[in-house]
Each structure stands twice: as structure tokens, then as C-alpha cells.
N, C-alpha and C. Protein backbone atom coordinates (compact mmCIF):
# COMPACT_ATOMS: atom_id res chain seq x y z
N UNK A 1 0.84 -1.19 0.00
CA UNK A 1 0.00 0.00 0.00
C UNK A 1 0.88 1.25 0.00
N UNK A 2 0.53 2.40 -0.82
CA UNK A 2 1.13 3.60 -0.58
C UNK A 2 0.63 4.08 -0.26
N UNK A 3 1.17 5.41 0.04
CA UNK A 3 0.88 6.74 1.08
C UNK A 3 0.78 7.87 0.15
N UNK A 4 -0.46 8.60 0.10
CA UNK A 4 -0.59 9.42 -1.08
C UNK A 4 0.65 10.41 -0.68
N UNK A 5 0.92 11.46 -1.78
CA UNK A 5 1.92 12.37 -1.55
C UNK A 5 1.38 13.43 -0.11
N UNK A 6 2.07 14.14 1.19
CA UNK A 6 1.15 15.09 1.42
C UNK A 6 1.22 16.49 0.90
N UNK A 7 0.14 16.49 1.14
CA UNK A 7 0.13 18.54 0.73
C UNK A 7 0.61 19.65 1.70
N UNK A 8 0.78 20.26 1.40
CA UNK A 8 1.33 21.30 2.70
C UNK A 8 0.91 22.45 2.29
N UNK A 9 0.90 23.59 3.17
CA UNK A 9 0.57 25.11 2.78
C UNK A 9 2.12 25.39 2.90
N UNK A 10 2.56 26.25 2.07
CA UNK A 10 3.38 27.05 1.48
C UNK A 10 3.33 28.31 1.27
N UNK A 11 4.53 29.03 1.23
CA UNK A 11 4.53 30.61 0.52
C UNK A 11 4.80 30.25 -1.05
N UNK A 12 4.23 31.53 -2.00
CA UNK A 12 4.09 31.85 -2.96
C UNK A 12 5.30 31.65 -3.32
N UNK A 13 6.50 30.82 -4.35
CA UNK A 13 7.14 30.64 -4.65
C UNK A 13 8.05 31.85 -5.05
N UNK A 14 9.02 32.12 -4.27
CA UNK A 14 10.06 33.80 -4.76
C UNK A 14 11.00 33.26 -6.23
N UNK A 15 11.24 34.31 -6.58
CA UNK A 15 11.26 34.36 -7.84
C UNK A 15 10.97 33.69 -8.87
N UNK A 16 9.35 33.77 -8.90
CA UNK A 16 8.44 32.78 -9.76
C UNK A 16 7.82 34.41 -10.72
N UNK A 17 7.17 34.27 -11.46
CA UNK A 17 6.18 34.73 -12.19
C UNK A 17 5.20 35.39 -11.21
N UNK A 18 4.47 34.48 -10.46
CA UNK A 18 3.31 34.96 -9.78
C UNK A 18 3.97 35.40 -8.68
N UNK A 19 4.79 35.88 -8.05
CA UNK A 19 5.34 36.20 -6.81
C UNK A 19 5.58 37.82 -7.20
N UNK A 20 6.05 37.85 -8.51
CA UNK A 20 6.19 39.19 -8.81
C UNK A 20 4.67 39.54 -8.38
N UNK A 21 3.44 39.33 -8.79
CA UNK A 21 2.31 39.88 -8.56
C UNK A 21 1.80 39.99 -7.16
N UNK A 22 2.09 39.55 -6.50
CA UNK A 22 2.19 39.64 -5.11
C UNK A 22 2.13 41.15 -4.29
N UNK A 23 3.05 42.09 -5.05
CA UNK A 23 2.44 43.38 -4.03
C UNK A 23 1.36 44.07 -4.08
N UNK A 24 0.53 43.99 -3.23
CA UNK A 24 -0.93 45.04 -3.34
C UNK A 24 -1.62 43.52 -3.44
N UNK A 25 -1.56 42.30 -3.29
CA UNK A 25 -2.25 41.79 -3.19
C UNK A 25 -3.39 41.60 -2.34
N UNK A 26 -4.57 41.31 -1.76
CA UNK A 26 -5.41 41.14 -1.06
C UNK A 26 -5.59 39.56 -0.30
N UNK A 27 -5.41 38.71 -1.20
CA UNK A 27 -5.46 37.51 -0.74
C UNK A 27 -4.46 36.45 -1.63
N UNK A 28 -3.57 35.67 -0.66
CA UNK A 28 -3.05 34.87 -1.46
C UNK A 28 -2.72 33.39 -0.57
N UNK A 29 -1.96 32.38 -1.43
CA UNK A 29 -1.94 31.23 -0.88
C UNK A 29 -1.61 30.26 -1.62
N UNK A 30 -0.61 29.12 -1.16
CA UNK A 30 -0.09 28.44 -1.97
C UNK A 30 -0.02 27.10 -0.68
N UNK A 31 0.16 26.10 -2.40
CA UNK A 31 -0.33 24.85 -1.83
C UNK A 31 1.03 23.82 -2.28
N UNK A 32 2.04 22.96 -1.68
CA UNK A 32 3.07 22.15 -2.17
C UNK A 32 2.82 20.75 -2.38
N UNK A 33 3.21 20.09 -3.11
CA UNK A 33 3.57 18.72 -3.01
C UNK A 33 4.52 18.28 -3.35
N UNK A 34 4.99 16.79 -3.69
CA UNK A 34 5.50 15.73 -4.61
C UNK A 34 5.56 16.21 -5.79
N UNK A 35 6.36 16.23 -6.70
CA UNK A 35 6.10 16.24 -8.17
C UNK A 35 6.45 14.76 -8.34
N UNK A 36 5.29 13.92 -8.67
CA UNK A 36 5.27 12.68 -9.13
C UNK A 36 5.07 12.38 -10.93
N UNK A 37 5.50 13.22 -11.48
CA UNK A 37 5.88 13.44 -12.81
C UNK A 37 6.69 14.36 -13.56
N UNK A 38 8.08 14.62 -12.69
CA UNK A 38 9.21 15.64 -12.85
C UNK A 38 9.17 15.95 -14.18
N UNK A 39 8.91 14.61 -15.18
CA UNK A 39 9.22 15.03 -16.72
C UNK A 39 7.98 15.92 -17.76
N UNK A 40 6.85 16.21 -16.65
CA UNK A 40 5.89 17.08 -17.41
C UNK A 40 5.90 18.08 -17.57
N UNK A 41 5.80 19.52 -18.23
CA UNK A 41 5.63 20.68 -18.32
C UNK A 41 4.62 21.13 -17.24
N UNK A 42 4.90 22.18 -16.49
CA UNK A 42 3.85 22.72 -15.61
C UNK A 42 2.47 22.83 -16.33
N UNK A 43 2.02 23.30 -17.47
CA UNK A 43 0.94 23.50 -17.84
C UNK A 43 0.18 22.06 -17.95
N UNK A 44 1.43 20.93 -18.80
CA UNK A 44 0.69 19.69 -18.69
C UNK A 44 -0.17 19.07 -17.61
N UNK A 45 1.06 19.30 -16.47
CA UNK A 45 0.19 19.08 -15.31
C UNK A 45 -0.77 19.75 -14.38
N UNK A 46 -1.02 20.97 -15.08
CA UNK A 46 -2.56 21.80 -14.93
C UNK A 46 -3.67 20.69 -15.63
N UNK A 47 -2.84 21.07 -17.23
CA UNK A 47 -4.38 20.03 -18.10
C UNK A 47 -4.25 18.55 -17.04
N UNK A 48 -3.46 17.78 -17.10
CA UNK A 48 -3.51 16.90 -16.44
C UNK A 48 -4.97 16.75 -15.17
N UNK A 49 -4.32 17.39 -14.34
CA UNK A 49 -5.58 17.93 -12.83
C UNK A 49 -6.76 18.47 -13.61
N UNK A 50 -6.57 19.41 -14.27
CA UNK A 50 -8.57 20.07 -14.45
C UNK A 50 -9.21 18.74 -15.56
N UNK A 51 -8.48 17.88 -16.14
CA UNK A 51 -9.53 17.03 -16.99
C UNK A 51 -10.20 16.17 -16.13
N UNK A 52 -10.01 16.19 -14.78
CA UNK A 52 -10.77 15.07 -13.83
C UNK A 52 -10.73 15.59 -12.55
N UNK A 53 -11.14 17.20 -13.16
CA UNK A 53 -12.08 17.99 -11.80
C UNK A 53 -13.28 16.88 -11.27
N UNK A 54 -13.03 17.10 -9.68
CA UNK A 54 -14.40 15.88 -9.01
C UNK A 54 -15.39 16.49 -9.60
N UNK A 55 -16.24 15.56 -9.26
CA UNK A 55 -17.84 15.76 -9.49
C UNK A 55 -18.59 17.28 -8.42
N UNK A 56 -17.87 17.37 -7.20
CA UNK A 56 -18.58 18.16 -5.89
C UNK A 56 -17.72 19.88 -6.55
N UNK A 57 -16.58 19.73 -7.17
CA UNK A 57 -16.26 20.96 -7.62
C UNK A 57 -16.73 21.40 -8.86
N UNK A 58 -16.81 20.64 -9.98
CA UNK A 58 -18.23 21.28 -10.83
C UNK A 58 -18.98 21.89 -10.11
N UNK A 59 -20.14 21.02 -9.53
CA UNK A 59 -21.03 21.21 -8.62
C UNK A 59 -21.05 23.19 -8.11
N UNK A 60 -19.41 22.92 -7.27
CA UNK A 60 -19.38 24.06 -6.72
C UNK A 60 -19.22 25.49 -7.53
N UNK A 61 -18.61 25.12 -9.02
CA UNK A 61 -18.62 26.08 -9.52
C UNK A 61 -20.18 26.83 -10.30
N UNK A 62 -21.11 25.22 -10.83
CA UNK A 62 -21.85 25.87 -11.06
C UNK A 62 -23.12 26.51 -10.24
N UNK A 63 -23.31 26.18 -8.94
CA UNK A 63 -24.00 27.17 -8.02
C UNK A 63 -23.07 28.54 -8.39
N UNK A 64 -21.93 28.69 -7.86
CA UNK A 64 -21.36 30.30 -7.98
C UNK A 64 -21.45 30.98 -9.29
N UNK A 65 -21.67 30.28 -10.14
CA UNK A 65 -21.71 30.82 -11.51
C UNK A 65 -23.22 31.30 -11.78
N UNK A 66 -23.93 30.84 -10.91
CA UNK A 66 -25.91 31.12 -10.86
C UNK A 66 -25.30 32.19 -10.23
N UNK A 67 -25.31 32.22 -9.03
CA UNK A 67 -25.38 33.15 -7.83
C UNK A 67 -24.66 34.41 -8.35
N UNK A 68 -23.55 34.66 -8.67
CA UNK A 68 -22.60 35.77 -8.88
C UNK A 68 -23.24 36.85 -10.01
N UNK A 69 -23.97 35.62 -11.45
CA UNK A 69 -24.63 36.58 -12.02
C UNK A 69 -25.35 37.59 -11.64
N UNK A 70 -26.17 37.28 -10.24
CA UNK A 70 -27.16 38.29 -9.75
C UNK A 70 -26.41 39.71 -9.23
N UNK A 71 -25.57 39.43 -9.08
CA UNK A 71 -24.11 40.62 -8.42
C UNK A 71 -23.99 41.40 -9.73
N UNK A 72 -23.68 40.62 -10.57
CA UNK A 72 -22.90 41.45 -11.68
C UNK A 72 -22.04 40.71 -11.95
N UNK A 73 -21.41 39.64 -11.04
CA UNK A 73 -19.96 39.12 -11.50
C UNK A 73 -20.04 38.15 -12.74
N UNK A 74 -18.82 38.05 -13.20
CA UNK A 74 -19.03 36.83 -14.77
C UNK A 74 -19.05 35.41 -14.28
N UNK A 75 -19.77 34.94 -15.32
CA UNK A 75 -19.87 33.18 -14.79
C UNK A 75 -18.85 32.87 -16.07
N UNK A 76 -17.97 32.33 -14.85
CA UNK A 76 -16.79 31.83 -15.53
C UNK A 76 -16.49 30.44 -16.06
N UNK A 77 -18.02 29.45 -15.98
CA UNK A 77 -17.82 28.53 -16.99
C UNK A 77 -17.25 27.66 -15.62
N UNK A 78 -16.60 25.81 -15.83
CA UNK A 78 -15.76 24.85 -15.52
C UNK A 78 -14.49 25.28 -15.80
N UNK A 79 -13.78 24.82 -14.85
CA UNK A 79 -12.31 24.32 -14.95
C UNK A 79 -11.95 23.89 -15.97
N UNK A 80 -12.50 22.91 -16.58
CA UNK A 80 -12.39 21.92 -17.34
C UNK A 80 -12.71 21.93 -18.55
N UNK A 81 -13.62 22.99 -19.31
CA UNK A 81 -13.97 24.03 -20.24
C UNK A 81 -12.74 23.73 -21.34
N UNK A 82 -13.15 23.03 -22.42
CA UNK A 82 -12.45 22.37 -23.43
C UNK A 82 -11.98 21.27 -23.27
N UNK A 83 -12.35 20.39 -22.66
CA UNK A 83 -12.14 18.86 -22.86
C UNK A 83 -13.44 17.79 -22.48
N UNK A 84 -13.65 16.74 -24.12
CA UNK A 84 -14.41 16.04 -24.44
C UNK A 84 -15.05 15.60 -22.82
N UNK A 85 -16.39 15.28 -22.77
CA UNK A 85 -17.09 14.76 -21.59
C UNK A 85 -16.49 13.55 -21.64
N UNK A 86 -15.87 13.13 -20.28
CA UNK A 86 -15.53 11.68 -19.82
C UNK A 86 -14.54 11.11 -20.21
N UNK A 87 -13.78 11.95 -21.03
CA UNK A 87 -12.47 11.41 -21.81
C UNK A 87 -11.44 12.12 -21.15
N UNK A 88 -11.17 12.81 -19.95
CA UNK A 88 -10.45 13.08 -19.21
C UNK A 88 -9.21 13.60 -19.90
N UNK A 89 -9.50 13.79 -21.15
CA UNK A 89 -7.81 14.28 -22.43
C UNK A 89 -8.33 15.61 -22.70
N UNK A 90 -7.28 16.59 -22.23
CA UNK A 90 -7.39 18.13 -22.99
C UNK A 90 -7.40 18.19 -24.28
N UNK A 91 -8.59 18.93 -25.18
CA UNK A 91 -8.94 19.11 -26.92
C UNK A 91 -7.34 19.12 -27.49
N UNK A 92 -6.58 20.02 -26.47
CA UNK A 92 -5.50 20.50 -27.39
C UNK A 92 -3.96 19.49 -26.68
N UNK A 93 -2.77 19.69 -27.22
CA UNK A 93 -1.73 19.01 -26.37
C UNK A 93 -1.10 20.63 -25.69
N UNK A 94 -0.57 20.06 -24.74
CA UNK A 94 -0.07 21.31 -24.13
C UNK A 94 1.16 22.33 -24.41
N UNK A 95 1.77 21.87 -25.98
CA UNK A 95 3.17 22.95 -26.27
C UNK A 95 2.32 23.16 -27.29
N UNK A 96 1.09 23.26 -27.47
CA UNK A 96 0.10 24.24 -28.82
C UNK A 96 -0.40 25.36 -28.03
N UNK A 97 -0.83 25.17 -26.61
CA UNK A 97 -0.71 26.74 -26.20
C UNK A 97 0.05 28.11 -26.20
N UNK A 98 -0.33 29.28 -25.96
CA UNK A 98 0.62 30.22 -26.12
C UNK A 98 -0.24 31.29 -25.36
N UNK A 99 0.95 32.07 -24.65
CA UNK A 99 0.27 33.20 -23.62
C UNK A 99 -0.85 33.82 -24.49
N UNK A 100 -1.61 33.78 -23.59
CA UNK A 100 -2.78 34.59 -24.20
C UNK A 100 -3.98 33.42 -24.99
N UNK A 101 -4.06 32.47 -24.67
CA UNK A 101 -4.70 31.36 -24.75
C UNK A 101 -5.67 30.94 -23.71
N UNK A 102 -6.97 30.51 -23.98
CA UNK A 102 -7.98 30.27 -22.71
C UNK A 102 -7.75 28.70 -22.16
N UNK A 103 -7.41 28.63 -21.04
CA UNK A 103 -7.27 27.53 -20.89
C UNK A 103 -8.22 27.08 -19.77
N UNK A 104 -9.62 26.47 -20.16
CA UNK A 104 -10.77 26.38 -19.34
C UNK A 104 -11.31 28.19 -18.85
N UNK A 105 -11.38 28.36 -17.46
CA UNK A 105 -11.70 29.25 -17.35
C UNK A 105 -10.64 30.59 -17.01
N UNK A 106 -9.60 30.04 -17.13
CA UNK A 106 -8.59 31.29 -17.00
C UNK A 106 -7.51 31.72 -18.72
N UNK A 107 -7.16 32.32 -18.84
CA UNK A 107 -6.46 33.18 -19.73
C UNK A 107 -4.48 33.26 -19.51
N UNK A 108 -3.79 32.34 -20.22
CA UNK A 108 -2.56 32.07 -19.82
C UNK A 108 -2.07 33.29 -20.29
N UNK A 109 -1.04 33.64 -18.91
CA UNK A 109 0.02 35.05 -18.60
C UNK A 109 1.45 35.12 -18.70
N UNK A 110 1.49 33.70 -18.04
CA UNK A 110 2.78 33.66 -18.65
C UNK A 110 3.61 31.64 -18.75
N UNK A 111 4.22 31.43 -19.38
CA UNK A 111 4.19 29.79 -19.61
C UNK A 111 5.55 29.82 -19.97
N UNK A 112 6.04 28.65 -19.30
CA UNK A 112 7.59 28.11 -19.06
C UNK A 112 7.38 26.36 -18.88
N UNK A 113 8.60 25.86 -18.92
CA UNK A 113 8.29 24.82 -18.68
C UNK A 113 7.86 24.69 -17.32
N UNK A 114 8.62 25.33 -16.28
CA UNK A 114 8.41 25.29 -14.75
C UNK A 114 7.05 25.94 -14.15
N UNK A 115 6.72 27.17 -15.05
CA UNK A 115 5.55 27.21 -14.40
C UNK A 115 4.60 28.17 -15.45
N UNK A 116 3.11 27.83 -15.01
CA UNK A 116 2.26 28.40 -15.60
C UNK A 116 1.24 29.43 -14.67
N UNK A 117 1.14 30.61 -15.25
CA UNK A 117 0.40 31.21 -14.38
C UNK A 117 -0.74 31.88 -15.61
N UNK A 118 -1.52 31.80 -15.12
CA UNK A 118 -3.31 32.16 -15.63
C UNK A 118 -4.51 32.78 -14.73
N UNK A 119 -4.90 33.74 -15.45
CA UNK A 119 -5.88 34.52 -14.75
C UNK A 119 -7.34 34.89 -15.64
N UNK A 120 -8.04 35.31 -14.36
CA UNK A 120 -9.24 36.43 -14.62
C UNK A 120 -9.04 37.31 -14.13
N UNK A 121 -9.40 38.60 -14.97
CA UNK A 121 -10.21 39.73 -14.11
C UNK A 121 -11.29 40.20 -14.50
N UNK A 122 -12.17 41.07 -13.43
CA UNK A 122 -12.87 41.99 -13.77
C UNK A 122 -13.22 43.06 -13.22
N UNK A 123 -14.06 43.79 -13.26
CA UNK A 123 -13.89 45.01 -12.35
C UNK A 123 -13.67 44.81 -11.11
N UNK A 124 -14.37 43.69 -10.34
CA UNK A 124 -14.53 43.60 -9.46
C UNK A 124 -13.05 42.87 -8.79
N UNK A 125 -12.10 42.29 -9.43
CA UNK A 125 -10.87 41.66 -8.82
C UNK A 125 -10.85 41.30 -9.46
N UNK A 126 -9.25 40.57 -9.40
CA UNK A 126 -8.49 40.17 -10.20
C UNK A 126 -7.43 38.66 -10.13
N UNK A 127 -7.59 37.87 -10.19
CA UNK A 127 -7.44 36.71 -9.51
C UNK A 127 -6.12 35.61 -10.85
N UNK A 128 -5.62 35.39 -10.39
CA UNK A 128 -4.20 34.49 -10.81
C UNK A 128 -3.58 33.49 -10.03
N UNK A 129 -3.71 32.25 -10.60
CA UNK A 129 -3.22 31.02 -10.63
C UNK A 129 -2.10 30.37 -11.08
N UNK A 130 -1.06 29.84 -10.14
CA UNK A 130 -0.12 29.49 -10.98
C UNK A 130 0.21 28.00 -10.54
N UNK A 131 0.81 27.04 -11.44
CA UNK A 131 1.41 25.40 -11.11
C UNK A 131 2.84 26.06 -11.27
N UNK A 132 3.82 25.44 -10.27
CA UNK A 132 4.86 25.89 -10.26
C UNK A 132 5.97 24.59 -10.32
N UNK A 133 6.48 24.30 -11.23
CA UNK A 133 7.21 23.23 -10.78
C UNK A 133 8.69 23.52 -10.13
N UNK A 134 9.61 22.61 -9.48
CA UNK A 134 10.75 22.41 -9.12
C UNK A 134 11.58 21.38 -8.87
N UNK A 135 12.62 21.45 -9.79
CA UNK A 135 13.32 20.33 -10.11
C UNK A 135 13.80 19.09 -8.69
N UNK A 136 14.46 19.90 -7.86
CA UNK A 136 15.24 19.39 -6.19
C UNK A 136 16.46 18.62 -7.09
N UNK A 137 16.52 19.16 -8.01
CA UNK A 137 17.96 18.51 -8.52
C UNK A 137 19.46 18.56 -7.62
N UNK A 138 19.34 19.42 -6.55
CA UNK A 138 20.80 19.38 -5.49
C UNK A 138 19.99 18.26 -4.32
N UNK A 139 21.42 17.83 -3.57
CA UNK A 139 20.93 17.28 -2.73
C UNK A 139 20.42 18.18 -1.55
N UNK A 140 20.57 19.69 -1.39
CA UNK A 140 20.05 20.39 -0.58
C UNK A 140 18.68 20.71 -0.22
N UNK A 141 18.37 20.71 -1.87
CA UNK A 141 16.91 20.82 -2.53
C UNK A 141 15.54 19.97 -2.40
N UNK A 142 16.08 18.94 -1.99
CA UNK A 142 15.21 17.79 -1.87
C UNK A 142 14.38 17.29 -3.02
N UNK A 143 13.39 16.93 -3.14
CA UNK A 143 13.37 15.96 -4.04
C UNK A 143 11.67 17.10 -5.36
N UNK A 144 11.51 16.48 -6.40
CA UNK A 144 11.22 17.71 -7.01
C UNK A 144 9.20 18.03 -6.30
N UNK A 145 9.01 19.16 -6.64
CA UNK A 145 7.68 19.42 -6.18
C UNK A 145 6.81 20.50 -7.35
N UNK A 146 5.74 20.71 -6.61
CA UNK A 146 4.96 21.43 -7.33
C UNK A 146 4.26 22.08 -6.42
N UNK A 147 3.80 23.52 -6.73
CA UNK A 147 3.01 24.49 -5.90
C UNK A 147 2.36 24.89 -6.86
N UNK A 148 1.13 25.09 -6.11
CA UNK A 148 -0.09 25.47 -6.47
C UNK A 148 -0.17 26.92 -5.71
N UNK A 149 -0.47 28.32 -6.76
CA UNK A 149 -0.46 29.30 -5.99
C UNK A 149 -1.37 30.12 -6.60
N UNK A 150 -2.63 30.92 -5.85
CA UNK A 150 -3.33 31.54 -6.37
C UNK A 150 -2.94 33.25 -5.55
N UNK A 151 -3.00 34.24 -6.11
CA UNK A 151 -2.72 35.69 -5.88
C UNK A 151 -4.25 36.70 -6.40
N UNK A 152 -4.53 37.57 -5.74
CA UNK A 152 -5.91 37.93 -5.80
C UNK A 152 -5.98 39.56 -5.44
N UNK A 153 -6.49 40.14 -6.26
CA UNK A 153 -6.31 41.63 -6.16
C UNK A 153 -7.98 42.34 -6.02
N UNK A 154 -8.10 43.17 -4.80
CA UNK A 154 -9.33 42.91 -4.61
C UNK A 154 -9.20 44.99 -5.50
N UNK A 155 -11.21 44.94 -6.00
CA UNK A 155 -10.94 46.36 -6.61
C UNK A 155 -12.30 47.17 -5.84
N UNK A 156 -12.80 46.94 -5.42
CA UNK A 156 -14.16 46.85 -4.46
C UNK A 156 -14.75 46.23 -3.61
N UNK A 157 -15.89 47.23 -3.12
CA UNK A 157 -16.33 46.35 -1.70
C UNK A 157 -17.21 45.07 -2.36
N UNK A 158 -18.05 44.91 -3.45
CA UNK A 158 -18.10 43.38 -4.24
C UNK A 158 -17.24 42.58 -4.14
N UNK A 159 -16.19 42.82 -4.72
CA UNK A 159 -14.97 41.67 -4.97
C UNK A 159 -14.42 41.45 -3.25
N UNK A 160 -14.67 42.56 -2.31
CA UNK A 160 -14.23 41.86 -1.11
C UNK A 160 -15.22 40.97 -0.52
N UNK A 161 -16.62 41.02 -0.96
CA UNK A 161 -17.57 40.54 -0.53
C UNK A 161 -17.50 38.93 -0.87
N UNK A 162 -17.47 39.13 -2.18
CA UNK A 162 -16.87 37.73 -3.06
C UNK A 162 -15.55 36.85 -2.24
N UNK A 163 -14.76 37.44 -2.13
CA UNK A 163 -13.27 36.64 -1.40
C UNK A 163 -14.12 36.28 -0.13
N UNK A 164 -14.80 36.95 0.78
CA UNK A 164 -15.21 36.70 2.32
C UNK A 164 -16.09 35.10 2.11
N UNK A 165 -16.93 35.08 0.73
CA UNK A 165 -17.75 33.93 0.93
C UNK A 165 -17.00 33.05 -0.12
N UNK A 166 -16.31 33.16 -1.08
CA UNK A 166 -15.45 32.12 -1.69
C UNK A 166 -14.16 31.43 -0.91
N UNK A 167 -13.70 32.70 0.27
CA UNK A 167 -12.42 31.83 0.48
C UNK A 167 -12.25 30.52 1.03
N UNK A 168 -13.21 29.81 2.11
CA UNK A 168 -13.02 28.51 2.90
C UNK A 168 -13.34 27.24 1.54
N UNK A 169 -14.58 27.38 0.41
CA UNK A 169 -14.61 26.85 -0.72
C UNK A 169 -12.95 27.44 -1.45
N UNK A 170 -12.52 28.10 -2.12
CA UNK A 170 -11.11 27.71 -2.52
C UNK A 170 -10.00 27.72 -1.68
N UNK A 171 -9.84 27.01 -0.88
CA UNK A 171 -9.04 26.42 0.38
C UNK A 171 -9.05 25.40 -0.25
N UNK A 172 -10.25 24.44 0.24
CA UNK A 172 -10.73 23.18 -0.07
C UNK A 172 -10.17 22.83 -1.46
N UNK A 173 -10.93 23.23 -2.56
CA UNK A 173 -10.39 23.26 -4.36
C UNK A 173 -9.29 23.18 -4.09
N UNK A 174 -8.36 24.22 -4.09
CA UNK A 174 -7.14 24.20 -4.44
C UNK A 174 -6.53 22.99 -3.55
N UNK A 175 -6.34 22.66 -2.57
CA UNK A 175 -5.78 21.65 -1.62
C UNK A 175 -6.15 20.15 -2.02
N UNK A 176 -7.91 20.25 -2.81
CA UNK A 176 -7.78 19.04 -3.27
C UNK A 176 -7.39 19.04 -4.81
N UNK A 177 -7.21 19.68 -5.73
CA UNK A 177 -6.28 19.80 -6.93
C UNK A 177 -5.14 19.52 -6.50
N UNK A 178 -4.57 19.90 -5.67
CA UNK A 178 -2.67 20.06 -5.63
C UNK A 178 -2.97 18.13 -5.23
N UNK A 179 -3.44 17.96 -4.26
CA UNK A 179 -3.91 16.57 -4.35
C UNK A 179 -3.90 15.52 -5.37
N UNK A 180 -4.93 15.82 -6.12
CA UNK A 180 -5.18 15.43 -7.48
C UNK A 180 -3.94 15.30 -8.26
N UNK A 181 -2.94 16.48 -7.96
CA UNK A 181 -2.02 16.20 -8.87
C UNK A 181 -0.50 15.17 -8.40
N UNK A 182 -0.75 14.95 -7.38
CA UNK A 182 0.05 14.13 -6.33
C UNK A 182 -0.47 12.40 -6.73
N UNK A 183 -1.77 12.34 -6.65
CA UNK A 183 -2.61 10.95 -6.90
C UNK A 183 -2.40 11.07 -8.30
N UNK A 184 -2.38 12.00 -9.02
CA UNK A 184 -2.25 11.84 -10.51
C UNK A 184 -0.54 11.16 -10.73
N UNK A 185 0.24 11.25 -10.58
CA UNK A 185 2.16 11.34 -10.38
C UNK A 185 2.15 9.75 -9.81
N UNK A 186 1.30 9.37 -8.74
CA UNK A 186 1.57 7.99 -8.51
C UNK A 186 0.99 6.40 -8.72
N UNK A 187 0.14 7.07 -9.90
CA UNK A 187 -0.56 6.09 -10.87
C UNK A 187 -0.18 5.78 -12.26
């Protein structure tokens, strides 16, 4: 029997992409594991995780996607938003993307092999996601991982209203994605 990878809370990876975005932030948070597939591209292992979003996080997105309309805010669709029902394979392969590409419900910012970071905004805030990989190629380094890091820029008392009742729901998401991508690495 194995022992899934664990997750840990983490800081926002320094000198990453999304770390630069970090000042003036409002809310942020990052999630570590295992990289149990060192040889994938960070983005791969985004598509990887959102093609077999659970069933309870659909779920959760599409209540918020009812609800938010009544605010004003945009319904931002699934995670998972471009790949065939039940076939768990992204439409596209992942070195056909290019910044500025929709990838499900966020908009890629910037893409490396190590890491991918993707966002929304709208008036109301401004919100960015990044998979971060790391090699642990020294023996100092330990062995390789991945962080999950979201950064969040609030622009009104809406969008603070929004973070107050979204944040304990993306706790959960994100912690069980970084998950997902840990159980994904040892199968």
C-alpha cells in the first residue's frame, strides 16, 4: 500500500512569475507537493488535474456561476472548459498553447516549462493562478515538487464581498487539486 503524496501550505514561490504579482495583493496562498511526474511541463500538469475535476467541484462552480450573475460578476464557466465529456484528455496538447490562450476558465500570462500562471479579471478583482514546478535537482533541494499558488487583487467592496464567501470553498479546491495532482504522479 502507498501513502498518497502530502500537501502542505506554502509561501508563494520567490522568484516565480506569480510572486512578482504579489504586491498590493489582497489575498493569497499556496499549496506544495510531490512532483510525481518531474518530466511534465507545468501546464501539462494543470491540463492533467482540471480534466478530472471531481464531481462536488463542478457542482461548486456551477452554483457560484448562478449566484454571482445576480451581483454582476461573470460566470466563468468549468475548470475543465475544453475537454471532451468523460475522456479526461485536454482538446489540445499542451506545447500548442501560447500566452494569451484560454485555458478552461482562465487566460494564460505567462508559460515556461516550470511554471504556468493564468488569470481572470474583472472590475470587481483580479485573480491568478499558478502550477509551479521544481526540479530538487541538489541534494540540498530535496526531491522535485509542485506548488499550487493563487494571488488575488481585490478592486471593491463586491470583490471583497466575493473573497469573504469564496475563500473557505477555494481552500478546499485548491488543496484538493494540488492533491489530485500528487494521486495523478503515482498512478
Amino acid at each position: 500500500m502507498t501513502t498518497a503524496p502530502t500537501v502542505r501550505e506554502t509561501q508563494v514561490p520567490a522568484g516565480t512569475a506569480i510572486h512578482a504579482s504579489l504586491p498590493g495583493a489582497h489575498f493569497f496562498d499556496a499549496y506544495e507537493v510531490a512532483d510525481g511526474q518531474p518530466s511534465h511541463t507545468a501546464l501539462q500538469a494543470w491540463l492533467d488535474v482540471v480534466a478530472r475535476t471531481p464531481r462536488w467541484t463542478q457542482m461548486l462552480m456551477t452554483v457560484r456561476n448562478k449566484l454571482v450573475r445576480l451581483v454582476g460578476l461573470k460566470d466563468l464557466g468549468q475548470l475543465h472548459d475544453g475537454y471532451p465529456p468523460a475522456s479526461g484528455k485536454s482538446l489540445r496538447e499542451a506545447s500548442s498553447y501560447r500566452v494569451g490562450d484560454r485555458v478552461g476558465i482562465f487566460r494564460i500570462r505567462h508559460l515556461s516549462d516550470t511554471e504556468v500562471v493564468m488569470g481572470q479579471d474583472d472590475r470587481h478583482l483580479d485573480v491568478q493562478v499558478a502550477l509551479t514546478k521544481h526540479s530538487g535537482r541538489t541534494e540540498t533541494s530535496g526531491p522535485p515538487t509542485m506548488v499550487l499558488s493563487t494571488v488575488v487583487h481585490i478592486h471593491n467592496t463586491l470583490g471583497h464581498a466575493y473573497m469573504a464567501v469564496v475563500t473557505p470553498f477555494h481552500r478546499r479546491i485548491a488543496r484538493a487539486m494540488v492533491q489530485r495532482l500528487a494521486d495523478h504522479g503515482t498512478h
